[in-house]
PDB file of N, CA and C in Angstrom:
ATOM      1  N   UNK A   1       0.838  -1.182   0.000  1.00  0.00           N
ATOM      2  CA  UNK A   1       0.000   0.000   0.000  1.00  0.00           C
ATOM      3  C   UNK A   1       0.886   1.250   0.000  1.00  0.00           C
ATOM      4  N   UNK A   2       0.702   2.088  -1.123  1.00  0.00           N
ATOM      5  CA  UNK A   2       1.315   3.457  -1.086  1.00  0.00           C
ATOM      6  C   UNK A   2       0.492   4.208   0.378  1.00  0.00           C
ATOM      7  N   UNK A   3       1.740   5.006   0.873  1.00  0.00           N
ATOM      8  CA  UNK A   3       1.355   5.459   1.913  1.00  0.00           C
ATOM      9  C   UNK A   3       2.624   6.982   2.139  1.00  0.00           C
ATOM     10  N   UNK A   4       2.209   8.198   3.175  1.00  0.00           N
ATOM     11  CA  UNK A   4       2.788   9.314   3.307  1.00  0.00           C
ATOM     12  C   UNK A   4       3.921   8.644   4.080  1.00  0.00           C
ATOM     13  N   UNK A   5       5.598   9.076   4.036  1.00  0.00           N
ATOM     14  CA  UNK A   5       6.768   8.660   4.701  1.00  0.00           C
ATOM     15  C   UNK A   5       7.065   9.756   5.231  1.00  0.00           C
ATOM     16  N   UNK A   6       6.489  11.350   5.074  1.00  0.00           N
ATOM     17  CA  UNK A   6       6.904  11.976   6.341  1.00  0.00           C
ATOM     18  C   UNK A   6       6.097  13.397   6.133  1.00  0.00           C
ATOM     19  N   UNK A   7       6.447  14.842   6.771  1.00  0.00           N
ATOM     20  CA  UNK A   7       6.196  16.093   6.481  1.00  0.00           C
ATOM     21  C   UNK A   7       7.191  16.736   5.585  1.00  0.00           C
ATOM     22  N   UNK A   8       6.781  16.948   4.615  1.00  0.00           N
ATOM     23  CA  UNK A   8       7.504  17.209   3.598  1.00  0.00           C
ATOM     24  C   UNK A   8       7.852  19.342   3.041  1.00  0.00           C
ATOM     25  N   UNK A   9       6.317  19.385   3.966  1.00  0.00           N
ATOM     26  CA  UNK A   9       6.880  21.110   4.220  1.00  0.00           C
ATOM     27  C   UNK A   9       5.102  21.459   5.092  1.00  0.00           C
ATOM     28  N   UNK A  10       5.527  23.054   5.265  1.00  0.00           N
ATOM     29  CA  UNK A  10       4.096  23.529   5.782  1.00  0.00           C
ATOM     30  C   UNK A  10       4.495  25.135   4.313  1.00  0.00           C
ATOM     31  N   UNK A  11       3.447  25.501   4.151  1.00  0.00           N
ATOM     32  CA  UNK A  11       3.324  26.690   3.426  1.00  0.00           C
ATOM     33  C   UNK A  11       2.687  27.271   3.985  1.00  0.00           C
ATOM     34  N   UNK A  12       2.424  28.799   4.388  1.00  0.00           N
ATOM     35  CA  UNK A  12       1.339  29.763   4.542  1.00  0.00           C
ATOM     36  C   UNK A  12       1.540  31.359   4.411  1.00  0.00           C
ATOM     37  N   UNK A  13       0.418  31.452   4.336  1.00  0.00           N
ATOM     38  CA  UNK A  13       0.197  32.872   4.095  1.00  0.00           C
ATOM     39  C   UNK A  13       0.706  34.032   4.636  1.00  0.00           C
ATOM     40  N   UNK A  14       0.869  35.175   4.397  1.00  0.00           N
ATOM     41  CA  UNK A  14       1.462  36.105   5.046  1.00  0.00           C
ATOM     42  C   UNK A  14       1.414  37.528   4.381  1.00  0.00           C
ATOM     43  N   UNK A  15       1.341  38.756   4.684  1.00  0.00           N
ATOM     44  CA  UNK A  15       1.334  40.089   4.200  1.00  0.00           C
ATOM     45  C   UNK A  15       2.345  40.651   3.643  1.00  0.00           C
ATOM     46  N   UNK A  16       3.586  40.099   3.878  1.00  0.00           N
ATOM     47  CA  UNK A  16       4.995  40.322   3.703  1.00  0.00           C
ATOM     48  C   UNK A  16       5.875  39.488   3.890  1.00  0.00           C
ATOM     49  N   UNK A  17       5.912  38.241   2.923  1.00  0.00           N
ATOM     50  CA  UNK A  17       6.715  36.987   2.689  1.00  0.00           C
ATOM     51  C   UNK A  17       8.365  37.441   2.913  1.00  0.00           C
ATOM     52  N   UNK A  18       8.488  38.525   2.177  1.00  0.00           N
ATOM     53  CA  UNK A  18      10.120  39.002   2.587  1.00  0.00           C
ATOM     54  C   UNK A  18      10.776  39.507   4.010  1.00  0.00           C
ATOM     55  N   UNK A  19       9.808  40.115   4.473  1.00  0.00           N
ATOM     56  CA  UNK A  19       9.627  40.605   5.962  1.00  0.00           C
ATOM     57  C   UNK A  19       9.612  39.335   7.102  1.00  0.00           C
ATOM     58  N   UNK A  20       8.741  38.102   6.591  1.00  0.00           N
ATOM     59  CA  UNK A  20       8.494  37.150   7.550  1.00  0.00           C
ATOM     60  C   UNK A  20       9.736  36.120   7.168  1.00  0.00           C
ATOM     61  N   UNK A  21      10.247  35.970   6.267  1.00  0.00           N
ATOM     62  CA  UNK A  21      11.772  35.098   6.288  1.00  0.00           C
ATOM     63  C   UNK A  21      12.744  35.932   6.925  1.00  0.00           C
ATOM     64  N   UNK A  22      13.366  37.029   6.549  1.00  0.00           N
ATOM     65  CA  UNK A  22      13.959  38.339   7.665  1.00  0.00           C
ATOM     66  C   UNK A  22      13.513  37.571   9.040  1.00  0.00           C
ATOM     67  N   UNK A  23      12.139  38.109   9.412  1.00  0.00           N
ATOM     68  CA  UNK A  23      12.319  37.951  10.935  1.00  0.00           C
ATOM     69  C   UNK A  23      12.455  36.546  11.562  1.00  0.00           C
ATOM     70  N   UNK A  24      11.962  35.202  10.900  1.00  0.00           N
ATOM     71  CA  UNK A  24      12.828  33.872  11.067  1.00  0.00           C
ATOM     72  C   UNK A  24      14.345  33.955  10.922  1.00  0.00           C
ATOM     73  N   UNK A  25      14.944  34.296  10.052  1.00  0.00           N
ATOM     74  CA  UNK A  25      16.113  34.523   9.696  1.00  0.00           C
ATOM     75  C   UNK A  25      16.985  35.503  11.272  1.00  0.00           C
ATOM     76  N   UNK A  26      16.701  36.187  11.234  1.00  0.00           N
ATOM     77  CA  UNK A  26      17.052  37.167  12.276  1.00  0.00           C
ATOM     78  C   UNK A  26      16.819  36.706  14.105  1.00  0.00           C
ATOM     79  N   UNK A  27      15.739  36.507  13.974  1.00  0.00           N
ATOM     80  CA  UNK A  27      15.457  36.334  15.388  1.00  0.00           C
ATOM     81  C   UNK A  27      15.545  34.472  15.699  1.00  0.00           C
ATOM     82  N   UNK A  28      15.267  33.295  14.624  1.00  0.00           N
ATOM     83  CA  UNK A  28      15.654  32.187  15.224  1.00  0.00           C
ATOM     84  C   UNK A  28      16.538  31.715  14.598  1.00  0.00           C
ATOM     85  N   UNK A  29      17.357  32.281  12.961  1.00  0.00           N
ATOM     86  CA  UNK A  29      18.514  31.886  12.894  1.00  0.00           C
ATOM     87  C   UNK A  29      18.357  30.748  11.599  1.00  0.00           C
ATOM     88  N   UNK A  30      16.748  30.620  11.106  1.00  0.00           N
ATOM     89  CA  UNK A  30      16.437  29.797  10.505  1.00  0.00           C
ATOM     90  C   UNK A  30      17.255  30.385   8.407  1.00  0.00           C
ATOM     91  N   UNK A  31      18.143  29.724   8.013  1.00  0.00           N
ATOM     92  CA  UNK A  31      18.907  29.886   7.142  1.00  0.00           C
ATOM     93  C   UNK A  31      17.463  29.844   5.890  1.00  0.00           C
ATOM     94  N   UNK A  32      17.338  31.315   5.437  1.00  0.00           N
ATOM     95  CA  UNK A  32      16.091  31.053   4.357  1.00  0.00           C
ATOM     96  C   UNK A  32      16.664  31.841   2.823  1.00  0.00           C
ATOM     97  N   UNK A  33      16.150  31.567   1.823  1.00  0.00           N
ATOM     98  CA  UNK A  33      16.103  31.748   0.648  1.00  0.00           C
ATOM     99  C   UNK A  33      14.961  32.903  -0.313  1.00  0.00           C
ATOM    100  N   UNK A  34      14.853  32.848  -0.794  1.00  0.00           N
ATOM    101  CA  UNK A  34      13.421  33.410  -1.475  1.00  0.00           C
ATOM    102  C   UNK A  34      12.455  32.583  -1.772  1.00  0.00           C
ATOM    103  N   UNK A  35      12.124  31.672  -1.392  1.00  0.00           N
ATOM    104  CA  UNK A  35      11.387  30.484  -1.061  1.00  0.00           C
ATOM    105  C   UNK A  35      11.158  29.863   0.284  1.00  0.00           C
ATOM    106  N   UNK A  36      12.021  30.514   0.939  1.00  0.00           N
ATOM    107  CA  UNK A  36      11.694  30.026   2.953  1.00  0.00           C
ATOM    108  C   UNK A  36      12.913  29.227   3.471  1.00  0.00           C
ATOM    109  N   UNK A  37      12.903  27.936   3.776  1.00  0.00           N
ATOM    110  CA  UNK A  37      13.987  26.978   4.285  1.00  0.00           C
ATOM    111  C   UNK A  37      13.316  25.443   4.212  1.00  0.00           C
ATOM    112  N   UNK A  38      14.718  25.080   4.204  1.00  0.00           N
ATOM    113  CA  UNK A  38      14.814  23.702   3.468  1.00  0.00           C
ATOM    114  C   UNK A  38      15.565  23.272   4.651  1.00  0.00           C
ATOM    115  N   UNK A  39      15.252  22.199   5.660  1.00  0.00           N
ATOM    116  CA  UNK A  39      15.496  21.265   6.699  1.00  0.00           C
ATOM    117  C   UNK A  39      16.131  19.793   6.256  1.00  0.00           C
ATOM    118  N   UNK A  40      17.126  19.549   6.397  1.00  0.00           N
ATOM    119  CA  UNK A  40      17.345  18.221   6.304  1.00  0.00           C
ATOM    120  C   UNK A  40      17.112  17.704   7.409  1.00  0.00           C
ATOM    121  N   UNK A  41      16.745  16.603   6.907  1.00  0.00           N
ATOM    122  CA  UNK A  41      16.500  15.638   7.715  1.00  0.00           C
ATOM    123  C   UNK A  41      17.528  14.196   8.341  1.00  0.00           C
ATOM    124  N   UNK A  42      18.186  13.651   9.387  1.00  0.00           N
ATOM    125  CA  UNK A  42      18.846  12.365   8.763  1.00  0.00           C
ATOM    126  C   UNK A  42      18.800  11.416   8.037  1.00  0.00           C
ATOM    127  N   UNK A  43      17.274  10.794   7.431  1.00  0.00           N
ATOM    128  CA  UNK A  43      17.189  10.250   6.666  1.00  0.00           C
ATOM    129  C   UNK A  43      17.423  10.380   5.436  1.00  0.00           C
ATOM    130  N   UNK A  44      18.169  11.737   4.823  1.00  0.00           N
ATOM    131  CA  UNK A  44      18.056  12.312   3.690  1.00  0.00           C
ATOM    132  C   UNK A  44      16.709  13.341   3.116  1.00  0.00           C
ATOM    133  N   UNK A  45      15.981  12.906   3.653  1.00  0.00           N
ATOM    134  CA  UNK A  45      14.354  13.712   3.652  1.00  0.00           C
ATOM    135  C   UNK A  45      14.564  14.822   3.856  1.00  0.00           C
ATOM    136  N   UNK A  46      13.607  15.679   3.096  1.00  0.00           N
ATOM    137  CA  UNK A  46      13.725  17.406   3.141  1.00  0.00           C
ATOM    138  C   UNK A  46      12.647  17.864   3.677  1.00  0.00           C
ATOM    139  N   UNK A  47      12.249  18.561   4.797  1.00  0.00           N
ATOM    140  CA  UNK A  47      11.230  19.780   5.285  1.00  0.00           C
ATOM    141  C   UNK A  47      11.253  21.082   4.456  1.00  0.00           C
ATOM    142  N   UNK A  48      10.550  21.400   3.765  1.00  0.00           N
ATOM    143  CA  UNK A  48      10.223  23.148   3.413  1.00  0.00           C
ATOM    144  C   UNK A  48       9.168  23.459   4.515  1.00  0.00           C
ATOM    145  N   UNK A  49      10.172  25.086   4.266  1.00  0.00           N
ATOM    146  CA  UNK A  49       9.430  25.810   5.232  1.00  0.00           C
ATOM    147  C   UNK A  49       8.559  27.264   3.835  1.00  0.00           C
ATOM    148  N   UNK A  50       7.918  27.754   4.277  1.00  0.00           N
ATOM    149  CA  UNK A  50       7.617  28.445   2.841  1.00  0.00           C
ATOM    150  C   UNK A  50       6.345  29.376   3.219  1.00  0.00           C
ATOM    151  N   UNK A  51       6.766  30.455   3.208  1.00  0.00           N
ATOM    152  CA  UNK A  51       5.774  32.202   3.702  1.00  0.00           C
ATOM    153  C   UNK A  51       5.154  32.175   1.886  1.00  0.00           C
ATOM    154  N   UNK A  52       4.349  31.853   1.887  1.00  0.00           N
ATOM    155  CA  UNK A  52       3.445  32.725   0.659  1.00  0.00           C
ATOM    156  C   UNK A  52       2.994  33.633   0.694  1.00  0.00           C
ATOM    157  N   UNK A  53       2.441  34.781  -0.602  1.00  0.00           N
ATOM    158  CA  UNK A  53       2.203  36.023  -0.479  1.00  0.00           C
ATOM    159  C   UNK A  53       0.604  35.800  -0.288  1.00  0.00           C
ATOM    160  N   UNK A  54       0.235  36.587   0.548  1.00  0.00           N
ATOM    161  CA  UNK A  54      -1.792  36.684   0.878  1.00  0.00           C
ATOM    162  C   UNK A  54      -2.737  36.294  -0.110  1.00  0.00           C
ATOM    163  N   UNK A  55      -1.915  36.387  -1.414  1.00  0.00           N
ATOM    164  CA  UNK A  55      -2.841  36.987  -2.718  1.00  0.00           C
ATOM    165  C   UNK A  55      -2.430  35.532  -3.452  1.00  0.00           C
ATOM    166  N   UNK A  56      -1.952  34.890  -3.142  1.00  0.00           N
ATOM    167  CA  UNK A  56      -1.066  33.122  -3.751  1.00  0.00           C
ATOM    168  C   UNK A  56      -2.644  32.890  -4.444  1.00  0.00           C
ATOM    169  N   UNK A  57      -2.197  31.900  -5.200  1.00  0.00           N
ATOM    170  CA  UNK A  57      -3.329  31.148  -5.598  1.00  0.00           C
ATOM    171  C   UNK A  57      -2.564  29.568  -5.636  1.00  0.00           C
ATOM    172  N   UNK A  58      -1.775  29.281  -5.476  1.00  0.00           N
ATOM    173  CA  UNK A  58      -1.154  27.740  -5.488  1.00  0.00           C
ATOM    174  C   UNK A  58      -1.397  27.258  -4.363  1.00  0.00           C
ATOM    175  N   UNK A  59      -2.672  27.965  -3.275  1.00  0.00           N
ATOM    176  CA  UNK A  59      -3.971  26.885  -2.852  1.00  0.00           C
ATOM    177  C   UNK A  59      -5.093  27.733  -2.458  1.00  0.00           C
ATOM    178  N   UNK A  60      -6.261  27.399  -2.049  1.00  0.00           N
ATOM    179  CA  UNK A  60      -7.185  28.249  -2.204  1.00  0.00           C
ATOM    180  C   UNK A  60      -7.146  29.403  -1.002  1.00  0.00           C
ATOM    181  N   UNK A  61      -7.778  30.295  -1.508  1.00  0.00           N
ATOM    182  CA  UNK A  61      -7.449  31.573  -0.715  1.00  0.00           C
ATOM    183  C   UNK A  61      -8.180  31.698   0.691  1.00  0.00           C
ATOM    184  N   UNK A  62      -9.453  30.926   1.091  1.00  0.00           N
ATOM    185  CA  UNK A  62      -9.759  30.717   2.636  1.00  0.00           C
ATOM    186  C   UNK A  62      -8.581  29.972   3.265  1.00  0.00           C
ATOM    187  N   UNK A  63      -7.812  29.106   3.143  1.00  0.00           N
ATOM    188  CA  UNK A  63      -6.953  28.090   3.666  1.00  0.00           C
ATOM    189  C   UNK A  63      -5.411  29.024   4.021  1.00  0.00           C
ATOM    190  N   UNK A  64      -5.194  29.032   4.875  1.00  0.00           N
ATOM    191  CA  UNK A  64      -4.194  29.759   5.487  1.00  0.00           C
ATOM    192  C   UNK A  64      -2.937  29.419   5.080  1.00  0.00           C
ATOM    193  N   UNK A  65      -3.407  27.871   5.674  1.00  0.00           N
ATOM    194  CA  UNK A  65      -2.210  26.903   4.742  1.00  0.00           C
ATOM    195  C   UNK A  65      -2.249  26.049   4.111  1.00  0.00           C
ATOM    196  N   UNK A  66      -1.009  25.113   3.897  1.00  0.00           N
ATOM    197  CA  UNK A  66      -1.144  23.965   2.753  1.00  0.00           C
ATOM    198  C   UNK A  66       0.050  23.459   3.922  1.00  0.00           C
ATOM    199  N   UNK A  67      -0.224  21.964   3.788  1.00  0.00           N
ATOM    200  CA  UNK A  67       0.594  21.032   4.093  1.00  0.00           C
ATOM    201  C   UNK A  67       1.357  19.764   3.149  1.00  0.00           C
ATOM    202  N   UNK A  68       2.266  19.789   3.218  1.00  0.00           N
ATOM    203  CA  UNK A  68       2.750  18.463   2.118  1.00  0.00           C
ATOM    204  C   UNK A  68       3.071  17.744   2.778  1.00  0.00           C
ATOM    205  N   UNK A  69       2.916  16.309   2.354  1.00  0.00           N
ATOM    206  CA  UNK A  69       3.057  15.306   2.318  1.00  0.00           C
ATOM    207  C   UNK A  69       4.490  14.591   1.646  1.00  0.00           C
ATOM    208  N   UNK A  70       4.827  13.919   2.029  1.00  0.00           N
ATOM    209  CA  UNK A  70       6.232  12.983   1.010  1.00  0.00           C
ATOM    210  C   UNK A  70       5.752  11.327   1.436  1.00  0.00           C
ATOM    211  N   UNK A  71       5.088  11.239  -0.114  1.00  0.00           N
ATOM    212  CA  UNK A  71       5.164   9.782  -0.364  1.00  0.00           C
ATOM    213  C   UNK A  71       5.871   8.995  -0.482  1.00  0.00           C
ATOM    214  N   UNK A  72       5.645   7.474  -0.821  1.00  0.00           N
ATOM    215  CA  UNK A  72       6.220   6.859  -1.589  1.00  0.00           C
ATOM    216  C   UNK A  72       6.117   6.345  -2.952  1.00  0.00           C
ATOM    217  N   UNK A  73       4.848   6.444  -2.980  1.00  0.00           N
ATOM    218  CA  UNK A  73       4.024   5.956  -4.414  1.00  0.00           C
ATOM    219  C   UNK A  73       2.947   6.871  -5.100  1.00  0.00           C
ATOM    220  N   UNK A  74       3.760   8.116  -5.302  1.00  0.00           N
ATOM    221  CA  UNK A  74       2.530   8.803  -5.941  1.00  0.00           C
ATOM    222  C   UNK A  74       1.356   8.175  -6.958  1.00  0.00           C
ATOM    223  N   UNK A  75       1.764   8.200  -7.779  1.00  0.00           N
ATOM    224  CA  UNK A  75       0.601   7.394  -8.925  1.00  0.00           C
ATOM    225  C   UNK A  75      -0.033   6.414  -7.854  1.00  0.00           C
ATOM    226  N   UNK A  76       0.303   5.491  -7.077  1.00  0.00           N
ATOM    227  CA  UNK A  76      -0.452   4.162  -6.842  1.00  0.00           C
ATOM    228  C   UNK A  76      -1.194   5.144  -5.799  1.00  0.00           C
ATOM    229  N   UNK A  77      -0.681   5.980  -4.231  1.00  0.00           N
ATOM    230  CA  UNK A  77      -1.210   6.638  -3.992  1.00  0.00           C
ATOM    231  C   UNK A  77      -2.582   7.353  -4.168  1.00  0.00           C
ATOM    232  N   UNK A  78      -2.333   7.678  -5.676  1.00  0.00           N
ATOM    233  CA  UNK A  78      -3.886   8.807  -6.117  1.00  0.00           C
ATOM    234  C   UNK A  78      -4.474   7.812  -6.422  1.00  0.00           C
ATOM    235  N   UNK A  79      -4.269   6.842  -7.118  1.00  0.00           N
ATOM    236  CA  UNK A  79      -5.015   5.974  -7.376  1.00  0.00           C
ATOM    237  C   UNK A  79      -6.038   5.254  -6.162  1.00  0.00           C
ATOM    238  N   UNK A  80      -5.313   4.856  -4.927  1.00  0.00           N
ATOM    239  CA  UNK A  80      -6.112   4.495  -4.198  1.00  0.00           C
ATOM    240  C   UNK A  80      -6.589   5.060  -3.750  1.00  0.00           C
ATOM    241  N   UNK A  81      -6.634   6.357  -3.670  1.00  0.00           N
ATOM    242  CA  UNK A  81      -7.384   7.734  -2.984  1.00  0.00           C
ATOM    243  C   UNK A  81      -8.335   7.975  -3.288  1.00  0.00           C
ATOM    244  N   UNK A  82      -8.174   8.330  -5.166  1.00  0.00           N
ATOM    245  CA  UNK A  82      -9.425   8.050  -6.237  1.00  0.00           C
ATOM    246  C   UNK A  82     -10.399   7.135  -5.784  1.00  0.00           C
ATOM    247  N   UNK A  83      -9.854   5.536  -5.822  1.00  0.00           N
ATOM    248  CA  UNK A  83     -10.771   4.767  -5.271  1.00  0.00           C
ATOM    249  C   UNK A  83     -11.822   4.797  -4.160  1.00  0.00           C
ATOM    250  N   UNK A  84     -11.315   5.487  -3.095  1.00  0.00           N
ATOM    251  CA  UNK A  84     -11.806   5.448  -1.915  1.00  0.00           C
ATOM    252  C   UNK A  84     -12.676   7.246  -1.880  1.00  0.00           C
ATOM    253  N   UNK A  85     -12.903   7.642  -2.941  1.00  0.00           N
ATOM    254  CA  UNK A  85     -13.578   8.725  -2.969  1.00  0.00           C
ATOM    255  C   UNK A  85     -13.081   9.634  -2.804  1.00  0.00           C
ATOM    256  N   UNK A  86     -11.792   9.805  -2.253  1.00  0.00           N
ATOM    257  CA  UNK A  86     -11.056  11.127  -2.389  1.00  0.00           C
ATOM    258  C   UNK A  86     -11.401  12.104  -3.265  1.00  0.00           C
ATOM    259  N   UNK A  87     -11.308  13.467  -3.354  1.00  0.00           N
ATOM    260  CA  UNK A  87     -11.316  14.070  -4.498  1.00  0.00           C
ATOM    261  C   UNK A  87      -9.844  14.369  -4.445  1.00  0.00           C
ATOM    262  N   UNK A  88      -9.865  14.214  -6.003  1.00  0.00           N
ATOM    263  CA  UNK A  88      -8.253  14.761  -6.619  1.00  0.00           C
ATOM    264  C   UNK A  88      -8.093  16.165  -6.805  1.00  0.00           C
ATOM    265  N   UNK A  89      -7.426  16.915  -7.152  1.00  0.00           N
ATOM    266  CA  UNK A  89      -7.331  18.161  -7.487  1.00  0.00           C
ATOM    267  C   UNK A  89      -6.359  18.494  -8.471  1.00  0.00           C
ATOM    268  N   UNK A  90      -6.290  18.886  -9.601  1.00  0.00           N
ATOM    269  CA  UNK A  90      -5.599  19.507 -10.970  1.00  0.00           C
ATOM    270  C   UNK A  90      -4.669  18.047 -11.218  1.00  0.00           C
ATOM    271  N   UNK A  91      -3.854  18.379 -12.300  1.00  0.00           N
ATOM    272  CA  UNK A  91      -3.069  17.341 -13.182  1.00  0.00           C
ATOM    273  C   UNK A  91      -2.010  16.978 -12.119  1.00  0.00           C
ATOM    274  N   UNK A  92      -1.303  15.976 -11.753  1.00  0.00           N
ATOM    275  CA  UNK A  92      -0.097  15.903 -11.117  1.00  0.00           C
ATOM    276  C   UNK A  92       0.832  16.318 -11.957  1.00  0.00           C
ATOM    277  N   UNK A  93       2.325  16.694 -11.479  1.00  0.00           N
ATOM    278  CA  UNK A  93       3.108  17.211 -11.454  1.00  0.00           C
ATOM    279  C   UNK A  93       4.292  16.160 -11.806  1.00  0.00           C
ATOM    280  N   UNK A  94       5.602  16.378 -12.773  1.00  0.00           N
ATOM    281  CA  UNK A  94       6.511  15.575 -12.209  1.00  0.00           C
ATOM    282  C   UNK A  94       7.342  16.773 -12.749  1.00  0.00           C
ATOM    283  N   UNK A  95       8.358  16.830 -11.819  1.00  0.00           N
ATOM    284  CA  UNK A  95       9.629  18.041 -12.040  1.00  0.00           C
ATOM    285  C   UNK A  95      10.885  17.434 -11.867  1.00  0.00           C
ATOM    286  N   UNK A  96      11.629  18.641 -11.916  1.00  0.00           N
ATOM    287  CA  UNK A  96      13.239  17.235 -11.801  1.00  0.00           C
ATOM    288  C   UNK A  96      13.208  17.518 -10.133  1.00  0.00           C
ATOM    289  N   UNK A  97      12.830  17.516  -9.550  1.00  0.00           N
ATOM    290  CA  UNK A  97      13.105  17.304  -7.899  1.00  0.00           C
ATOM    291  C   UNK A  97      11.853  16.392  -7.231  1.00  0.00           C
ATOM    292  N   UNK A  98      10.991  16.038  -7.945  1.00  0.00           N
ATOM    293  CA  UNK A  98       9.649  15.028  -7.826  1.00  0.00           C
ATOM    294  C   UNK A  98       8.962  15.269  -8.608  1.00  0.00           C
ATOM    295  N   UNK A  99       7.967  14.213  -8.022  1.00  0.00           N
ATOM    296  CA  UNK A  99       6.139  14.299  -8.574  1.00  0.00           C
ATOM    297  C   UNK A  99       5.473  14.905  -7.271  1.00  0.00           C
ATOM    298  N   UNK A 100       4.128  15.437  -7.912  1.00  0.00           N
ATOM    299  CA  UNK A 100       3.278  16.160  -6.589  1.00  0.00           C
ATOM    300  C   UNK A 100       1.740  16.160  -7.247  1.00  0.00           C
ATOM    301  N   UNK A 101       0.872  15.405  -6.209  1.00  0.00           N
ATOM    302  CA  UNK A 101      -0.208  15.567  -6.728  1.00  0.00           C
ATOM    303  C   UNK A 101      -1.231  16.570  -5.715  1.00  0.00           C
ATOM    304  N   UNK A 102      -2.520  16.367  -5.601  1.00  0.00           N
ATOM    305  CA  UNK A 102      -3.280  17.693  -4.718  1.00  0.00           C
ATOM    306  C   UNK A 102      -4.547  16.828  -4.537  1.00  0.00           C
ATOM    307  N   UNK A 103      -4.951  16.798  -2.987  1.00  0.00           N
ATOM    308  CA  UNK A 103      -6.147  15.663  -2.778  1.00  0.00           C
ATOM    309  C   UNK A 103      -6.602  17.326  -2.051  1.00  0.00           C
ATOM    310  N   UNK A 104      -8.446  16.676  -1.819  1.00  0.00           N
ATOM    311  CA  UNK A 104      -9.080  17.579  -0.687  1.00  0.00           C
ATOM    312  C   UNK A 104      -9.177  16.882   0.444  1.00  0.00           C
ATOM    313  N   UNK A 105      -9.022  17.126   1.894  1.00  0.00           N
ATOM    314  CA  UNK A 105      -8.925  16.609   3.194  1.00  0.00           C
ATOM    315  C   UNK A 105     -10.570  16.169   3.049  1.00  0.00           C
ATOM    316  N   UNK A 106     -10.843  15.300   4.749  1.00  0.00           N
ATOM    317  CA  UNK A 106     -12.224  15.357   4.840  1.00  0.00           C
ATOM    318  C   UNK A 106     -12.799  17.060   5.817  1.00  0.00           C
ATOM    319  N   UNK A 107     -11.840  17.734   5.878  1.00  0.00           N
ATOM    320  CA  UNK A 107     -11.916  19.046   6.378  1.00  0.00           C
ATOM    321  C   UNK A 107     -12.034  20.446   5.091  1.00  0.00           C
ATOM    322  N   UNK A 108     -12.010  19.727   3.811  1.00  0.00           N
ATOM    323  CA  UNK A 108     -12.003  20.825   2.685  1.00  0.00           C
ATOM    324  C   UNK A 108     -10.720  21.346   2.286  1.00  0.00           C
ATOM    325  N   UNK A 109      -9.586  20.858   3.186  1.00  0.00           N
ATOM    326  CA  UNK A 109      -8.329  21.585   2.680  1.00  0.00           C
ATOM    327  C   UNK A 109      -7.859  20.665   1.929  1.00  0.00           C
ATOM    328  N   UNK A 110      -6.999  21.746   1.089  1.00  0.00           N
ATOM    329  CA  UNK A 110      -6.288  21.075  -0.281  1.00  0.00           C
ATOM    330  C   UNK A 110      -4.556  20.580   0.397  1.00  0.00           C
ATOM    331  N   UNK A 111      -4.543  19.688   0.765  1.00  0.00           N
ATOM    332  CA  UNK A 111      -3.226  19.232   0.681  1.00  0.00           C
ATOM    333  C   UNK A 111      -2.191  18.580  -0.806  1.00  0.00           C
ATOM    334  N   UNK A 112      -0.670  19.079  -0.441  1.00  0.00           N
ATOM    335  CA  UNK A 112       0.028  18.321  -1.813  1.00  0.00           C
ATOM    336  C   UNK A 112       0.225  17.565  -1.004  1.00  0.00           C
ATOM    337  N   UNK A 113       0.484  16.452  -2.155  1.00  0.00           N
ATOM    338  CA  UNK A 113       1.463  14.487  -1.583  1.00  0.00           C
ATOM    339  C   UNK A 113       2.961  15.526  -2.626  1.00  0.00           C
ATOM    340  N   UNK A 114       3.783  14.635  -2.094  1.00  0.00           N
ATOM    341  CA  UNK A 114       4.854  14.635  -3.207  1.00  0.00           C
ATOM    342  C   UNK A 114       5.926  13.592  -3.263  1.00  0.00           C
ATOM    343  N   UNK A 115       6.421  13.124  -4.137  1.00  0.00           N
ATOM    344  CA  UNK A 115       7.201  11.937  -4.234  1.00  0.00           C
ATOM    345  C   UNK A 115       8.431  12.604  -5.165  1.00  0.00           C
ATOM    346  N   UNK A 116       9.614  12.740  -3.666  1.00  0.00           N
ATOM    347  CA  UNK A 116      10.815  13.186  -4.018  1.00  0.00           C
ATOM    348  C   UNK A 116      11.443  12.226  -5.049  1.00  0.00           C
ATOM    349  N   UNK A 117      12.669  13.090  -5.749  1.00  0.00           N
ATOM    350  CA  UNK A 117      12.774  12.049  -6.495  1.00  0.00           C
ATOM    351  C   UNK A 117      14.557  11.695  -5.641  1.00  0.00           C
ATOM    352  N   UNK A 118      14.720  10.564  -5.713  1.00  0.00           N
ATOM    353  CA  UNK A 118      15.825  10.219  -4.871  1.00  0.00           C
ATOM    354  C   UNK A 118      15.548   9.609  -3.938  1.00  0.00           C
ATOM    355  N   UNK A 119      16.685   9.584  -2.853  1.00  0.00           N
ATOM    356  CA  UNK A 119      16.365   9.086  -1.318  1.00  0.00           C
ATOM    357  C   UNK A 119      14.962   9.557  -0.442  1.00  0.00           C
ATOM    358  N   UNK A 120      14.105   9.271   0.134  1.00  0.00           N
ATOM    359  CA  UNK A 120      12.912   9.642   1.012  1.00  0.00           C
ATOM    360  C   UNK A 120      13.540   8.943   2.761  1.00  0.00           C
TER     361      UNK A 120
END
């Protein structure tokens, strides 16, 4: 059974994405990018951390946040999700750093899965 192998990031919202990495950056030291921070993990596994701008649309705009997921089996994953009534959400994804697909919770939020590509 495809199944989630860890937290793969949190995303959320914010008024001033540049302002809110600054003050992580500054006050806990957290090493960020123009995209937030990237956690290794010992297993090789990666955490994102990631301030979006208020106005994002890469998830819906009531939802504060988005949570990812890191699979192991994307495709088999949606598939059994599909099965079990899940709703899916837009085309999956494959990039050169994974695949990522988009389910709705039984709470209405849109979570990504994603299936790094490499070590998990």
């Amino acid at each position: 059974m495809a199944k989630v192998t860890g937290l793969g990031g949190v995303f959320f919202r914010c008024a001033d994405p540049a302002a809110t990495r600054a003050w992580y950056a500054q006050h806990l030291g957290v090493a960020v990018d123009d995209y937030g921070a990237t956690f290794a993990q010992t297993d090789g596994a990666q955490t994102v951390w990631s301030p979006f701008n208020a106005g994002s649309d890469y998830f819906p705009a009531e939802q504060a946040f988005m949570i990812n997921f890191t699979v192991d089996d994307l495709d088999s994953l949606l598939a059994q999700l599909a099965a079990d009534g899940v709703t899916l959400v837009g085309t999956p994804m494959d990039e050169s750093y994974g695949k990522f697909g988009w389910i709705i919770d039984c709470d209405g939020r849109k979570i990504e899965l994603w299936e790094p590509k490499g070590k998990v």
